[in-house]
Protein backbone atom coordinates (compact mmCIF):
# COMPACT_ATOMS: atom_id res chain seq x y z
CA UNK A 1 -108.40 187.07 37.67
CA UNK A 2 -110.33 190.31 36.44
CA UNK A 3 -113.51 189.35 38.41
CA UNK A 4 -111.43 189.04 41.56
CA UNK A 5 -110.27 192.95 41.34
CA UNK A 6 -114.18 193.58 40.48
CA UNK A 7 -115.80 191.89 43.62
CA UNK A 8 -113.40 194.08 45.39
CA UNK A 9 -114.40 197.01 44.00
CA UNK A 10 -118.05 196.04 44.84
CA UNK A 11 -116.79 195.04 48.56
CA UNK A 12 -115.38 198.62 49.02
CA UNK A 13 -118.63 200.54 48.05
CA UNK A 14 -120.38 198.43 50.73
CA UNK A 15 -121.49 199.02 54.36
CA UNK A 16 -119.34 197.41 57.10
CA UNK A 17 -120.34 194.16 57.85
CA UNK A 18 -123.79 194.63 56.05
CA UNK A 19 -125.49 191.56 54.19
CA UNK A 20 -128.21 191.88 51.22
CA UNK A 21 -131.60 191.70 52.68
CA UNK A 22 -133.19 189.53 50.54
CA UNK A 23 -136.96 188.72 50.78
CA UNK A 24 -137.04 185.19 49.91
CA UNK A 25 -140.49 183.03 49.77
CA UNK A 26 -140.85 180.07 52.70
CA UNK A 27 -141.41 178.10 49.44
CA UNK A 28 -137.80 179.15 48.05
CA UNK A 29 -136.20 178.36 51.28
CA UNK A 30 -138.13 174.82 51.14
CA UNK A 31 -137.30 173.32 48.03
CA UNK A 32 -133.17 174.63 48.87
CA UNK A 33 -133.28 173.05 52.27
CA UNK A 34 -131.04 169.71 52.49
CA UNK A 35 -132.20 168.74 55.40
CA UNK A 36 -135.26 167.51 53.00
CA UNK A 37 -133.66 165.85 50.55
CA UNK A 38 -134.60 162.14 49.49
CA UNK A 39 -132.03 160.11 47.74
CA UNK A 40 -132.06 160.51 44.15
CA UNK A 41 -133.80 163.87 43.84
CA UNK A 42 -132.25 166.59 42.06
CA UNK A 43 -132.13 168.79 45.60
CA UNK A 44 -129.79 165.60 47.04
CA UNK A 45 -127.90 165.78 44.16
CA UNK A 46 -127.18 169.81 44.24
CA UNK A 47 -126.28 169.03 47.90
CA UNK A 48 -123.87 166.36 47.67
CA UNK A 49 -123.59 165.49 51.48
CA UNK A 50 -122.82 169.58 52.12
CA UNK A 51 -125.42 172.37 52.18
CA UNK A 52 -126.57 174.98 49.90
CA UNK A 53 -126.31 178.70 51.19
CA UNK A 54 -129.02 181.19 51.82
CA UNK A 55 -130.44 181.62 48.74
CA UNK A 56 -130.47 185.41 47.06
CA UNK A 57 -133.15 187.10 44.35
CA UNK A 58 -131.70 187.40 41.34
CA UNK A 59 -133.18 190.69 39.37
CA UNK A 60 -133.00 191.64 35.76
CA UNK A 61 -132.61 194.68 33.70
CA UNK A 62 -136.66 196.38 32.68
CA UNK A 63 -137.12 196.53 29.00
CA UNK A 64 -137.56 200.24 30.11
CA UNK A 65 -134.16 200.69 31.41
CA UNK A 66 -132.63 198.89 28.10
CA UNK A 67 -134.79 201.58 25.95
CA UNK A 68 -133.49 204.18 27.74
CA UNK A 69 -136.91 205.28 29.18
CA UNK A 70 -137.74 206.32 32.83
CA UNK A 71 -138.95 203.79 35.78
CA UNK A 72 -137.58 201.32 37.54
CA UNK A 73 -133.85 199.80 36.61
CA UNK A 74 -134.71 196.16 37.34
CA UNK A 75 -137.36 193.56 37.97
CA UNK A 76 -137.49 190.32 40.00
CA UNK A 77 -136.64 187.52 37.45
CA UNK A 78 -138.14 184.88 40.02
CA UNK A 79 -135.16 183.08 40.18
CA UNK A 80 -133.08 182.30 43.61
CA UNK A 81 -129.20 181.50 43.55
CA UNK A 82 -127.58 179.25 46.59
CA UNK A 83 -124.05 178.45 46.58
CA UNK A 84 -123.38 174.60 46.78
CA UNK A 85 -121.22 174.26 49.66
CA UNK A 86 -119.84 171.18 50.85
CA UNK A 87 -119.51 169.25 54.70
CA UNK A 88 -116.32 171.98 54.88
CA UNK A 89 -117.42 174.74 54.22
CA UNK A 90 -116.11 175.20 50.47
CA UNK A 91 -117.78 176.09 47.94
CA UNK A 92 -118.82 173.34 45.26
CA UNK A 93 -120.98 175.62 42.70
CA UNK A 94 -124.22 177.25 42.43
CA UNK A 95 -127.88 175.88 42.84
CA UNK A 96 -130.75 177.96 41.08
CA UNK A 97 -134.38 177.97 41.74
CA UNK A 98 -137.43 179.21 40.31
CA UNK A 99 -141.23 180.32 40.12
CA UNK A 100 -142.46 178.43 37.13
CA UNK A 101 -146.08 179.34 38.27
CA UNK A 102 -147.32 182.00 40.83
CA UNK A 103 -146.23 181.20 44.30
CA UNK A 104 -145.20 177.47 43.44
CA UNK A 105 -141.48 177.21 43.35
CA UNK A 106 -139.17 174.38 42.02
CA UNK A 107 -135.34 173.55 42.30
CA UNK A 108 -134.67 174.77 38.63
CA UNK A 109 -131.11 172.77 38.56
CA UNK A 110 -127.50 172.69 39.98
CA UNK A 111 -124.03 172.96 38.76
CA UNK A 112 -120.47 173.38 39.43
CA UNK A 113 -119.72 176.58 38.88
CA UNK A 114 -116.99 177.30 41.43
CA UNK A 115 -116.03 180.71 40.25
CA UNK A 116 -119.59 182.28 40.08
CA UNK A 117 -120.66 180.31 43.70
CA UNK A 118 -117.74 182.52 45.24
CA UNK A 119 -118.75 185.64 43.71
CA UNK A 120 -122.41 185.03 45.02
CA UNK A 121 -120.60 184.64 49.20
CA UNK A 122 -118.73 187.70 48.59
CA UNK A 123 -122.00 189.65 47.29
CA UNK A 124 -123.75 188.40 49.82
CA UNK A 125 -121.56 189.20 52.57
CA UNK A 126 -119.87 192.52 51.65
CA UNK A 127 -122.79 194.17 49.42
CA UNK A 128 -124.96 197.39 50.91
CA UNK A 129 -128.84 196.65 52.19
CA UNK A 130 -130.09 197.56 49.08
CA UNK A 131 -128.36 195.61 46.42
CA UNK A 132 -129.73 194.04 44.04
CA UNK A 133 -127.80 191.31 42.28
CA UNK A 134 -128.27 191.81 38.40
CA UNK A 135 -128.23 188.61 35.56
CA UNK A 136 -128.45 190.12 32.00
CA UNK A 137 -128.99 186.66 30.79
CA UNK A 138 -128.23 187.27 27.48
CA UNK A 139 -124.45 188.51 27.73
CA UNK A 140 -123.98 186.14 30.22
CA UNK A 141 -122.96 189.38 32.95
CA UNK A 142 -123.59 189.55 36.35
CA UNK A 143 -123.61 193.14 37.80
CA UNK A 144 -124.42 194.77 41.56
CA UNK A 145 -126.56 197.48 41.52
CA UNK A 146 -126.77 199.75 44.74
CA UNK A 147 -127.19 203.77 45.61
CA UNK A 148 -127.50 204.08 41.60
CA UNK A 149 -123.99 202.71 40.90
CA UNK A 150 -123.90 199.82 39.01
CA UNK A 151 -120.23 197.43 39.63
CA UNK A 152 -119.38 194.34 37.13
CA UNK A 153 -118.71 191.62 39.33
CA UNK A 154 -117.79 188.70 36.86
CA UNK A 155 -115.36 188.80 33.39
CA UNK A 156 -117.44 189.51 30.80
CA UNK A 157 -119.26 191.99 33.14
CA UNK A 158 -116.33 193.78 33.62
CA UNK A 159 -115.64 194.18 29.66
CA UNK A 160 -119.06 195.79 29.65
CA UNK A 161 -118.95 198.05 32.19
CA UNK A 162 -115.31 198.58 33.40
CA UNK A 163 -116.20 199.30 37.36
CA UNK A 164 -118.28 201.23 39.52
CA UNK A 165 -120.34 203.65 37.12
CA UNK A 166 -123.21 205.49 38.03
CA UNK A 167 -126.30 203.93 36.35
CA UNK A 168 -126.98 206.64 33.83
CA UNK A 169 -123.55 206.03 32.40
CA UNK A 170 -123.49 202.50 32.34
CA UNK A 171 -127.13 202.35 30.58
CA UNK A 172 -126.04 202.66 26.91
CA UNK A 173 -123.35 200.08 27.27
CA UNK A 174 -125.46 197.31 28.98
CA UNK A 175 -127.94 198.60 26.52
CA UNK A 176 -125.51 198.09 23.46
CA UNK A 177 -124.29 194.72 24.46
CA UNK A 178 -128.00 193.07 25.75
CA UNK A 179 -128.55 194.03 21.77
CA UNK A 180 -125.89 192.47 20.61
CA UNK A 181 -126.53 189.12 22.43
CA UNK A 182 -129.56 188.75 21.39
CA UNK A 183 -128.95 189.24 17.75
CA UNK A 184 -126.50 186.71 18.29
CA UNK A 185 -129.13 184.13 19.33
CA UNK A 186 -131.46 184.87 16.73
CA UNK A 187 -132.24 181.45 14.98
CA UNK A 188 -130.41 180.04 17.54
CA UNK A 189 -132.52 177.18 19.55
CA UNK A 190 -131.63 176.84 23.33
CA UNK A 191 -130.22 180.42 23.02
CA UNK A 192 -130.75 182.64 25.78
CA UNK A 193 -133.13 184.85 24.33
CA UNK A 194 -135.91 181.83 23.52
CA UNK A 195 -134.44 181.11 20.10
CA UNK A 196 -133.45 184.26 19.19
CA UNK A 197 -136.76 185.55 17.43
CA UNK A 198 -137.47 187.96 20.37
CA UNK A 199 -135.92 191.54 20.76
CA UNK A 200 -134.83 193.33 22.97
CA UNK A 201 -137.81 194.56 25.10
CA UNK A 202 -140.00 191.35 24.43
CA UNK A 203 -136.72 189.36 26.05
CA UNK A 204 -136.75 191.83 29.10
CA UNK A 205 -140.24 191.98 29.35
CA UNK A 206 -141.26 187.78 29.49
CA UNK A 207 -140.29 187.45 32.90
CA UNK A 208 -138.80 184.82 34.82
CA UNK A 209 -136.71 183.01 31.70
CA UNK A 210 -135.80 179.17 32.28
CA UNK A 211 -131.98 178.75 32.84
CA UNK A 212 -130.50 177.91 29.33
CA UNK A 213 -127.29 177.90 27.17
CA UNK A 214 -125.79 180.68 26.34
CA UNK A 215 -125.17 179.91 22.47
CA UNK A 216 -123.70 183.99 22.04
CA UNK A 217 -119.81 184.95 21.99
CA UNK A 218 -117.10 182.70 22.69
CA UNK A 219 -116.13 185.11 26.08
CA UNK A 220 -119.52 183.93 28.11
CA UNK A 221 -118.29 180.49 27.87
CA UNK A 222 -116.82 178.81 31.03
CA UNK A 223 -118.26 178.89 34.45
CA UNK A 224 -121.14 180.72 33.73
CA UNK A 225 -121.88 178.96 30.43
CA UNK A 226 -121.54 175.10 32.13
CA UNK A 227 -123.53 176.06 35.14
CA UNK A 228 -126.77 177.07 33.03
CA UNK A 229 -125.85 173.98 30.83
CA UNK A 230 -126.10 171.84 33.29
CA UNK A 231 -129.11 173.51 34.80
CA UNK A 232 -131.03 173.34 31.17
CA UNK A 233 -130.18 169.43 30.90
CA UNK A 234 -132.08 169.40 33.99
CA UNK A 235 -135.19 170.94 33.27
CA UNK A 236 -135.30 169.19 29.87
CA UNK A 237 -135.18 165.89 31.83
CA UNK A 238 -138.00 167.14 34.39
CA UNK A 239 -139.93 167.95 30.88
CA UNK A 240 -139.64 164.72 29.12
């Protein structure tokens, strides 16, 4: 599949044997460790008698980078993604968590999302120091961004940007399609984008955005598009 040949192009910019440094909060690691979960929670659910994986930041693009002004690319989203692993080793899906409130973190949801849990190991274990792992939730792409370069690294991703391109390059066409997502949503409830009424900046510029549906083009559907489902059931039912 396409994002197979694009996780190896992001494996061959990367250091030998390096991992992603990630600075994850004790409270992060807490709420993902299965060693603590009670029957019936959500966190012995996402488990499912295996593990979850050492969870990783997961960053988003600055409403200054998508308006093509200077500063800093990304911003922490204050979500965490684990890969769902089970008592073998293989992977199950993908478990997200988040900072609702400052410095109090919550399990956000789970799902089965085998195809996006293996592109998270091979991130994680063949991406430089420095990477940052990149969500545009509105197009439903996940991109790496390291030494200025950024690499698609799922499907839709890769019809966006079609490989490693330097950042300045790549800008206008993450740009163009964040746009176009959104637009999509407008009027849209449970679209990514908080019903579609926001543009682009205020989208980029909320911060950490609850996992939801992305209601957009029929190409984000699939792996990506159940495993926020699933994760926005979740949270509705932790709501009511």
């Amino acid at each position: 599949m396409a994002w197979i040949a694009s996780v190896v192009v992001s494996l061959a910019l990367a250091v030998s044997g390096a991992t992603v440094a990630d600075d994850v909060p004790v409270g992060v690691l807490e709420v993902m460790d299965c060693a603590v979960g009670d029957d019936g929670t959500m966190l012995e659910q996402a488990c499912g008698g295996g593990n979850l994986s050492k969870p990783h930041a997961v960053y988003m693009w600055t409403s200054g980078f998508l308006a093509d002004e200077d500063g800093a690319p990304v911003d922490a989203s204050h979500e965490w993604i684990a890969v769902r692993l089970d008592a073998d080793g293989v992977v199950q899906g993908t478990a997200l968590a988040w900072e609702p409130t400052e410095a109090e973190y919550e399990l956000a949801g789970y799902d089965n999302g085998v195809e996006l849990g293996e592109l998270v190991l091979m991130f994680a274990a063949g991406a430089p120091p420095d990477a940052h792992l990149v969500h545009d939730a509105p197009s439903g792409a996940w991109y790496m961004l390291a030494d200025d370069t950024v690499t698609p690294l799922n499907d839709w991703a890769s019809q966006i940007v079609p490989g490693a391109t330097p950042l300045g390059d790549a800008r206008a066409l993450i740009a163009e399609e964040h746009r176009r997502s959104v637009e999509a949503c407008r009027g849209v409830d449970g679209c990514a984008g908080g019903g579609g009424d926001a543009g682009v900046v205020d989208l980029a510029s909320q911060g950490a955005q609850p996992p939801v549906v992305l209601w957009t083009v029929g190409a984000i559907i699939g792996a990506l598009a159940l495993a926020l489902g699933v994760t926005a059931v979740a949270l509705r039912r932790r709501a009511a």
